[in-house]
PDB file of N, CA and C in Angstrom:
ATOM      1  N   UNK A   1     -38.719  22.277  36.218  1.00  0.00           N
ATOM      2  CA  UNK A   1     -37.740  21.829  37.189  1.00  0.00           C
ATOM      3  C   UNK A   1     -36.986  23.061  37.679  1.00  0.00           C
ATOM      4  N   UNK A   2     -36.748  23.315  39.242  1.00  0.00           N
ATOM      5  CA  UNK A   2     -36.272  24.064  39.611  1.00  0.00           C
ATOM      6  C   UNK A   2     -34.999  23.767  40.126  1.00  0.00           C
ATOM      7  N   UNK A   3     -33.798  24.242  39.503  1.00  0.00           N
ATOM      8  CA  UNK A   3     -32.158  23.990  40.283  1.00  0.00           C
ATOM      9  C   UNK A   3     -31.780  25.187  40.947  1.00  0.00           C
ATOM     10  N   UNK A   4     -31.187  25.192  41.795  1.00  0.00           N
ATOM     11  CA  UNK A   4     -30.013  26.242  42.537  1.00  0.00           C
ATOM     12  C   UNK A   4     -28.867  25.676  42.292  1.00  0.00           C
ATOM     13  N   UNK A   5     -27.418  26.533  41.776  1.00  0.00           N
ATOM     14  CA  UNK A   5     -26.149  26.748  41.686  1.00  0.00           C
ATOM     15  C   UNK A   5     -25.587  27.944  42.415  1.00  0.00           C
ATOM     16  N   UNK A   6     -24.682  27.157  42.817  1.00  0.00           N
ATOM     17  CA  UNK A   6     -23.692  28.136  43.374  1.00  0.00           C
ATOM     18  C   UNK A   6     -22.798  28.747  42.571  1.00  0.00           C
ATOM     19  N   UNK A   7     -22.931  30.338  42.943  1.00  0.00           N
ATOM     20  CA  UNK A   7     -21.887  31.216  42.173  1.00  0.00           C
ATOM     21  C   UNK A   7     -20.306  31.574  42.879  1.00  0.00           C
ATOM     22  N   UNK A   8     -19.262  31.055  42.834  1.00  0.00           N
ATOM     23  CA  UNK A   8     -18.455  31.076  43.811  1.00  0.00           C
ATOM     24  C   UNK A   8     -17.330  32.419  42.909  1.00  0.00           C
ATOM     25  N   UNK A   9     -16.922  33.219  44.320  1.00  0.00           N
ATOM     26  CA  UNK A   9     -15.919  33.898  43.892  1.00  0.00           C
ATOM     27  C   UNK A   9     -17.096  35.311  43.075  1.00  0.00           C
ATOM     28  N   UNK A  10     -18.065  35.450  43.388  1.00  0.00           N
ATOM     29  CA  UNK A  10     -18.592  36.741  42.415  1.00  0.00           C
ATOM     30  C   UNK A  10     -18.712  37.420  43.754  1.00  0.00           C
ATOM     31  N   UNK A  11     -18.085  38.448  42.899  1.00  0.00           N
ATOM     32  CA  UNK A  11     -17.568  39.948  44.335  1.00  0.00           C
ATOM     33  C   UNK A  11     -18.505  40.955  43.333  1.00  0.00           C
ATOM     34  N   UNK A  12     -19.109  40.757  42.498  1.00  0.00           N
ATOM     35  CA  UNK A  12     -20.221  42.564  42.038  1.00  0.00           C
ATOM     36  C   UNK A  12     -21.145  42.181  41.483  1.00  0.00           C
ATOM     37  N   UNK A  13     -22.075  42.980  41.923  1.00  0.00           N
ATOM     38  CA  UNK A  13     -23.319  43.052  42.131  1.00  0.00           C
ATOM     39  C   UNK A  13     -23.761  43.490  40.951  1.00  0.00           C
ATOM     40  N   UNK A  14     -23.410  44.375  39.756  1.00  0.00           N
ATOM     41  CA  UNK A  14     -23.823  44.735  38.716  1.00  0.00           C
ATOM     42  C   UNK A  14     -23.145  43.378  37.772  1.00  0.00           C
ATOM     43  N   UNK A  15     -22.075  42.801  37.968  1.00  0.00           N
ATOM     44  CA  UNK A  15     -22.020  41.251  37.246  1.00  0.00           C
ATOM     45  C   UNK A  15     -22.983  40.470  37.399  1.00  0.00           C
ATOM     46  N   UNK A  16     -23.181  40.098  38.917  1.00  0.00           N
ATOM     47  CA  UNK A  16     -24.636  39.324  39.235  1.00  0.00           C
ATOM     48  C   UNK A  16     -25.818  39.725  38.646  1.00  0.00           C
ATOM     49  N   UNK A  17     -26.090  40.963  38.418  1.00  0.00           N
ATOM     50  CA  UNK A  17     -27.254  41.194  37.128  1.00  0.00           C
ATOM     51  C   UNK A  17     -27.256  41.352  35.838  1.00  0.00           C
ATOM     52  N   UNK A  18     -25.781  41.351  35.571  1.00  0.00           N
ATOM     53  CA  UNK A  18     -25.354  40.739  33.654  1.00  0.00           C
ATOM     54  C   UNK A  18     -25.626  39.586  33.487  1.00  0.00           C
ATOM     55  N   UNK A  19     -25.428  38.536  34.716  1.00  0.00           N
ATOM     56  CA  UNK A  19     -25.054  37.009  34.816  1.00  0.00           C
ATOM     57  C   UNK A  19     -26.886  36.894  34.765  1.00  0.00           C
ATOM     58  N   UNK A  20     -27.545  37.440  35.470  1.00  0.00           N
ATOM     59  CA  UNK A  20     -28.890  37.008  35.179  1.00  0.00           C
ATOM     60  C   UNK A  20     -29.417  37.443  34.278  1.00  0.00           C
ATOM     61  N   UNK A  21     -29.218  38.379  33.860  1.00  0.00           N
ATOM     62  CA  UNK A  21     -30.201  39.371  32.523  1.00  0.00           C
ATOM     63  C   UNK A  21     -29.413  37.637  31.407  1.00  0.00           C
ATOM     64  N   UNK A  22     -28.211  37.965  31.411  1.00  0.00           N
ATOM     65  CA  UNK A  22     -27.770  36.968  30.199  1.00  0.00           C
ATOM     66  C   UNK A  22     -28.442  35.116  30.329  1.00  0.00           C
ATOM     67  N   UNK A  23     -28.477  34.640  31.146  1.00  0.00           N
ATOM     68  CA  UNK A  23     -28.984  33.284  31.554  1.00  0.00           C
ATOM     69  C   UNK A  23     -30.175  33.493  31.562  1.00  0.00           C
ATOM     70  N   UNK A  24     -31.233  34.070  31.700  1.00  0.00           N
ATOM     71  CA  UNK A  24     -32.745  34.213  31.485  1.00  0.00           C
ATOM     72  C   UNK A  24     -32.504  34.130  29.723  1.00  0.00           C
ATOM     73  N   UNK A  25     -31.845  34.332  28.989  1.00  0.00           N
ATOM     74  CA  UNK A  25     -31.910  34.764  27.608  1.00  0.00           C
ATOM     75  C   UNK A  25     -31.593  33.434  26.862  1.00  0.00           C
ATOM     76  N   UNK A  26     -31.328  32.455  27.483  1.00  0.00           N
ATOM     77  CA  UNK A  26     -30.569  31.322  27.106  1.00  0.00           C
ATOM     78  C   UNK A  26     -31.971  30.184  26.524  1.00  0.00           C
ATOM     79  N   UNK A  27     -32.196  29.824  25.635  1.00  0.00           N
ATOM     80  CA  UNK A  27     -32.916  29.133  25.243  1.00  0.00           C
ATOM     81  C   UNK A  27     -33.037  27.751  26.226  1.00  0.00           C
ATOM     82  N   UNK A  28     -34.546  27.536  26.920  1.00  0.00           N
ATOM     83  CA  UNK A  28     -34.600  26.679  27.438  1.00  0.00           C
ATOM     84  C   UNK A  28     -34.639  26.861  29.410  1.00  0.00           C
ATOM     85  N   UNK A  29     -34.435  28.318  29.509  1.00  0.00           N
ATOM     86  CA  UNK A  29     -34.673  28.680  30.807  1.00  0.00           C
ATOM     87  C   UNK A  29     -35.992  29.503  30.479  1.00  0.00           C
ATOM     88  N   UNK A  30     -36.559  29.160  31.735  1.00  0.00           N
ATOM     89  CA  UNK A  30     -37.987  29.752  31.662  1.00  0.00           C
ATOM     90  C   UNK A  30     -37.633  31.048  32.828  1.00  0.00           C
ATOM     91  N   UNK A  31     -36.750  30.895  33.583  1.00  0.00           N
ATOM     92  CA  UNK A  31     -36.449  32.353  34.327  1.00  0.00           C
ATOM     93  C   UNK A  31     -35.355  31.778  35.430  1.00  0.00           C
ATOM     94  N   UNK A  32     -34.762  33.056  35.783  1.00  0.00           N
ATOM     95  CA  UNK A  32     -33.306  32.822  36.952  1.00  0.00           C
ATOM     96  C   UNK A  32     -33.433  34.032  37.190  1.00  0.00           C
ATOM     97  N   UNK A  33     -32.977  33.672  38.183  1.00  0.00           N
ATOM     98  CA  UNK A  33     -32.927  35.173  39.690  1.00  0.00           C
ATOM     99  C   UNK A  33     -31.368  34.799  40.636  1.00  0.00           C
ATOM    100  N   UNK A  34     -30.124  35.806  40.507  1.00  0.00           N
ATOM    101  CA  UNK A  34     -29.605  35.557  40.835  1.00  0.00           C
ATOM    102  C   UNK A  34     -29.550  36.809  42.777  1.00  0.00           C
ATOM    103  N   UNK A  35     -29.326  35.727  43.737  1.00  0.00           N
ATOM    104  CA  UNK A  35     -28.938  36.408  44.423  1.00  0.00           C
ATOM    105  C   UNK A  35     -27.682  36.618  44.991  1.00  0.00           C
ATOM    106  N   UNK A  36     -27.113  38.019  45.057  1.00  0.00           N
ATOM    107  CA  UNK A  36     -25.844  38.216  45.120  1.00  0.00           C
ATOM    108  C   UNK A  36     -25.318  37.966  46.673  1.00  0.00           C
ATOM    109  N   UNK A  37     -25.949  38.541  47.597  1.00  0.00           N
ATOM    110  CA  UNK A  37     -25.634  38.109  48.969  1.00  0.00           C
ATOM    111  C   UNK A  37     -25.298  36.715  49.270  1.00  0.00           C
ATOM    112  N   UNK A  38     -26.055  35.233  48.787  1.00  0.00           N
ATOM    113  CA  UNK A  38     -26.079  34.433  49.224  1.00  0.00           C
ATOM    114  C   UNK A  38     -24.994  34.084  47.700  1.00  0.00           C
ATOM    115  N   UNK A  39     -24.901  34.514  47.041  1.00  0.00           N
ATOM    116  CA  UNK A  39     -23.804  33.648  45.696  1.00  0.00           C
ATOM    117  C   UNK A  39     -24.507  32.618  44.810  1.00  0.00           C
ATOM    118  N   UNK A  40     -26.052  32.764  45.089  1.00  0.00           N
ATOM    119  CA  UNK A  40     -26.610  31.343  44.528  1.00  0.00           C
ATOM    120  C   UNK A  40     -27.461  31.774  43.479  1.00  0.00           C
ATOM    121  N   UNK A  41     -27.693  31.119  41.989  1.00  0.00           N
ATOM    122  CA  UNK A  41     -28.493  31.175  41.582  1.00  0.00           C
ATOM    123  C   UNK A  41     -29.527  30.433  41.243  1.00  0.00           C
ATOM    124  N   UNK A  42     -31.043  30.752  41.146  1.00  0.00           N
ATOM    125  CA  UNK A  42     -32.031  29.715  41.192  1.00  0.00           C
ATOM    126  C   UNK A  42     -32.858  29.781  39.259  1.00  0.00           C
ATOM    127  N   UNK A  43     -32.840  28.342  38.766  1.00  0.00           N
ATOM    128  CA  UNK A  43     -33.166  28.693  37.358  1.00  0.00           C
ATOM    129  C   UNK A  43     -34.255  27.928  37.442  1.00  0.00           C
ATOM    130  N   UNK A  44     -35.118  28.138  36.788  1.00  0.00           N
ATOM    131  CA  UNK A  44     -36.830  27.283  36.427  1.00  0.00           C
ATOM    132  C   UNK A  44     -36.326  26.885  34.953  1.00  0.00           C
ATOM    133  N   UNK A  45     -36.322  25.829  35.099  1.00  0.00           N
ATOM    134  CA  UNK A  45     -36.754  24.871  32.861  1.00  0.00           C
ATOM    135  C   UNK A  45     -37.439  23.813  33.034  1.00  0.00           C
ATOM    136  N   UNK A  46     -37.977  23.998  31.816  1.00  0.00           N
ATOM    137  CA  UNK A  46     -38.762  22.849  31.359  1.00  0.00           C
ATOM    138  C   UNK A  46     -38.420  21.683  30.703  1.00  0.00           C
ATOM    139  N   UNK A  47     -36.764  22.349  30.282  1.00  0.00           N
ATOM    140  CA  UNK A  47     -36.115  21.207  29.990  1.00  0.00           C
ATOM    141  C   UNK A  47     -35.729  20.071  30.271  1.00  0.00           C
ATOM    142  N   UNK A  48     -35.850  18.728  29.695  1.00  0.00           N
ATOM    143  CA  UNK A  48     -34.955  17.807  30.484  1.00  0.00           C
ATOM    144  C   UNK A  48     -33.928  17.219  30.456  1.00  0.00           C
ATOM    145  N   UNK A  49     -32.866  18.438  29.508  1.00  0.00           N
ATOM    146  CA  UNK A  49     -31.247  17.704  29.725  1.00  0.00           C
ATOM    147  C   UNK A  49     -30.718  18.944  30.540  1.00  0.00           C
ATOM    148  N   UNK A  50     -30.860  19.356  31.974  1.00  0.00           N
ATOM    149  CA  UNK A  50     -30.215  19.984  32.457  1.00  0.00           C
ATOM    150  C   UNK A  50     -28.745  19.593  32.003  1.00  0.00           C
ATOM    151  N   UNK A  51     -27.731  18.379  31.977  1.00  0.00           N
ATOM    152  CA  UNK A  51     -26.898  18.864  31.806  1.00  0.00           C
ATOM    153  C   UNK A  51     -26.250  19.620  30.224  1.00  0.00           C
ATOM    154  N   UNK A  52     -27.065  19.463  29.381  1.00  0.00           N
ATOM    155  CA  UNK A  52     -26.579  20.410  28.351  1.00  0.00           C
ATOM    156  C   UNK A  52     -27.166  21.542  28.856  1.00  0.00           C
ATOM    157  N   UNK A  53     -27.912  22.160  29.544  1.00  0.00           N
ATOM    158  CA  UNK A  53     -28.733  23.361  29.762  1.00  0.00           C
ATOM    159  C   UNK A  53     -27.021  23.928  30.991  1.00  0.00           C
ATOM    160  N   UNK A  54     -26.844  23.029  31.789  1.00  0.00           N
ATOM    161  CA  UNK A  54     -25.766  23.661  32.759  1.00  0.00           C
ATOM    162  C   UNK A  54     -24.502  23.767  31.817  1.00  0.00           C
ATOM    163  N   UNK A  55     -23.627  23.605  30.841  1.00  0.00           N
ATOM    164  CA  UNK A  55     -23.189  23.862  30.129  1.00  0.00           C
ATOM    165  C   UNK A  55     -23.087  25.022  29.411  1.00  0.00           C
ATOM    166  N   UNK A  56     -24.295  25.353  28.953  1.00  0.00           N
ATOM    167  CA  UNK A  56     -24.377  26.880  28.219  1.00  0.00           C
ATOM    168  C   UNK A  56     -24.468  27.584  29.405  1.00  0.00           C
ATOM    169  N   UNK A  57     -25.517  27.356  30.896  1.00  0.00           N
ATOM    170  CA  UNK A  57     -24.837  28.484  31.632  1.00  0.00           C
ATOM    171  C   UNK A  57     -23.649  28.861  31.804  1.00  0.00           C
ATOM    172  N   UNK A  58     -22.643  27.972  32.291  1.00  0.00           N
ATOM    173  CA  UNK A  58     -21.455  27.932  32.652  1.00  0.00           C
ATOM    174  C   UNK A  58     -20.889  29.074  31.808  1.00  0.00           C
ATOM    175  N   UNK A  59     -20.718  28.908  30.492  1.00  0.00           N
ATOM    176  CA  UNK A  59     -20.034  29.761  29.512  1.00  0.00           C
ATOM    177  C   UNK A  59     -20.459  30.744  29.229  1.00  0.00           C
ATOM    178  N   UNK A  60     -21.907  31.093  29.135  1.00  0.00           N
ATOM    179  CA  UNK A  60     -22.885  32.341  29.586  1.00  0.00           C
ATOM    180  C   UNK A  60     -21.851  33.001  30.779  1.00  0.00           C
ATOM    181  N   UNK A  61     -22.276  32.417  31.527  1.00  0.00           N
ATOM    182  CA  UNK A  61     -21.415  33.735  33.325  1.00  0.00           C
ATOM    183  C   UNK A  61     -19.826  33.385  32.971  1.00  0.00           C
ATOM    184  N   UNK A  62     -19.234  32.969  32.520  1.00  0.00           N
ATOM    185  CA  UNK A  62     -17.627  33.412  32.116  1.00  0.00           C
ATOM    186  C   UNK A  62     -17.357  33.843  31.363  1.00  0.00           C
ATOM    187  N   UNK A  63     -18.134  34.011  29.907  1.00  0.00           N
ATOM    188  CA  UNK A  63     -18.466  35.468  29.232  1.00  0.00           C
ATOM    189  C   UNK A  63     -18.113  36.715  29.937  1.00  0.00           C
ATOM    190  N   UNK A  64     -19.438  36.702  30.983  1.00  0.00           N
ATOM    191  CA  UNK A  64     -19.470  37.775  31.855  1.00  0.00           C
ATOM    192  C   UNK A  64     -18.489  38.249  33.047  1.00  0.00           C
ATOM    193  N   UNK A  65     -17.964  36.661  33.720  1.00  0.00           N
ATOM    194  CA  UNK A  65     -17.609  37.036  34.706  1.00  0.00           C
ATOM    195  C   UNK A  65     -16.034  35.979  34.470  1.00  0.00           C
ATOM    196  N   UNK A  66     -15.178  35.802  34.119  1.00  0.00           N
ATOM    197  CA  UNK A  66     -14.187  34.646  33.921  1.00  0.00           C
ATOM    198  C   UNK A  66     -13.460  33.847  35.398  1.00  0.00           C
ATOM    199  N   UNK A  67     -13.838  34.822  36.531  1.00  0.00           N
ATOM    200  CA  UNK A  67     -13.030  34.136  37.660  1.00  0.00           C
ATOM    201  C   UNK A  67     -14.384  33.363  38.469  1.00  0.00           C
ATOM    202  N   UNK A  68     -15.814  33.564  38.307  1.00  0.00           N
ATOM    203  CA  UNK A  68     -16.709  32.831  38.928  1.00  0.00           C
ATOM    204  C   UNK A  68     -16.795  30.939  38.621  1.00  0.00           C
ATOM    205  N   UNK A  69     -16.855  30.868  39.594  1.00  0.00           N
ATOM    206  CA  UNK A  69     -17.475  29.093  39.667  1.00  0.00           C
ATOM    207  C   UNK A  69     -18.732  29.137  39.663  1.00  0.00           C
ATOM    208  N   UNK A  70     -19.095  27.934  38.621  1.00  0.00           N
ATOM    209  CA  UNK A  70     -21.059  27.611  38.875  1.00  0.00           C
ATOM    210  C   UNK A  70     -20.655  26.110  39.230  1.00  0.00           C
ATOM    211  N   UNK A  71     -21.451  26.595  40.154  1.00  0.00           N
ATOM    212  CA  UNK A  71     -20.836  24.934  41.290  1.00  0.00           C
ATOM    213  C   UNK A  71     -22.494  24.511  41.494  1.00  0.00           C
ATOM    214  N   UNK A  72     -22.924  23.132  41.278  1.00  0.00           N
ATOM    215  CA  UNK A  72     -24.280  22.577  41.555  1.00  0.00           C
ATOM    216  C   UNK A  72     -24.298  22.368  43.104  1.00  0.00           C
TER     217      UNK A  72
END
């Protein structure tokens, strides 16, 4: 299953590739590519409780980033 989220409020570009290096690492994503221009990120799983899977992202990128929104 493929989702896109919106990353709201991310102003750097070397966060946007902490935020992906770290969410590819997350048990249960098969891969994410974040693009910084558009604010969106796109994740592939095989899982099927995205919403516990959107959960650990969430706290994954505010780890990294604390003022970003992951908006579906």
């Amino acid at each position: 299953m493929k989702k896109t989220v919106r990353l709201l409020e991310l102003d750097c570009a070397h966060c946007a590739a902490e935020i992906e290096r770290a969410v590819r690492g997350i048990k249960g994503i098969d891969s994410a590519s974040v693009n910084f221009f558009a604010r969106r990120m796109t994740i592939d799983t095989s899982e099927s409780d995205f919403e516990r899977l959107f959960d650990t992202i969430v706290k994954t990128v505010h780890k990294i980033e604390p003022d970003v929104r992951v908006c579906l």
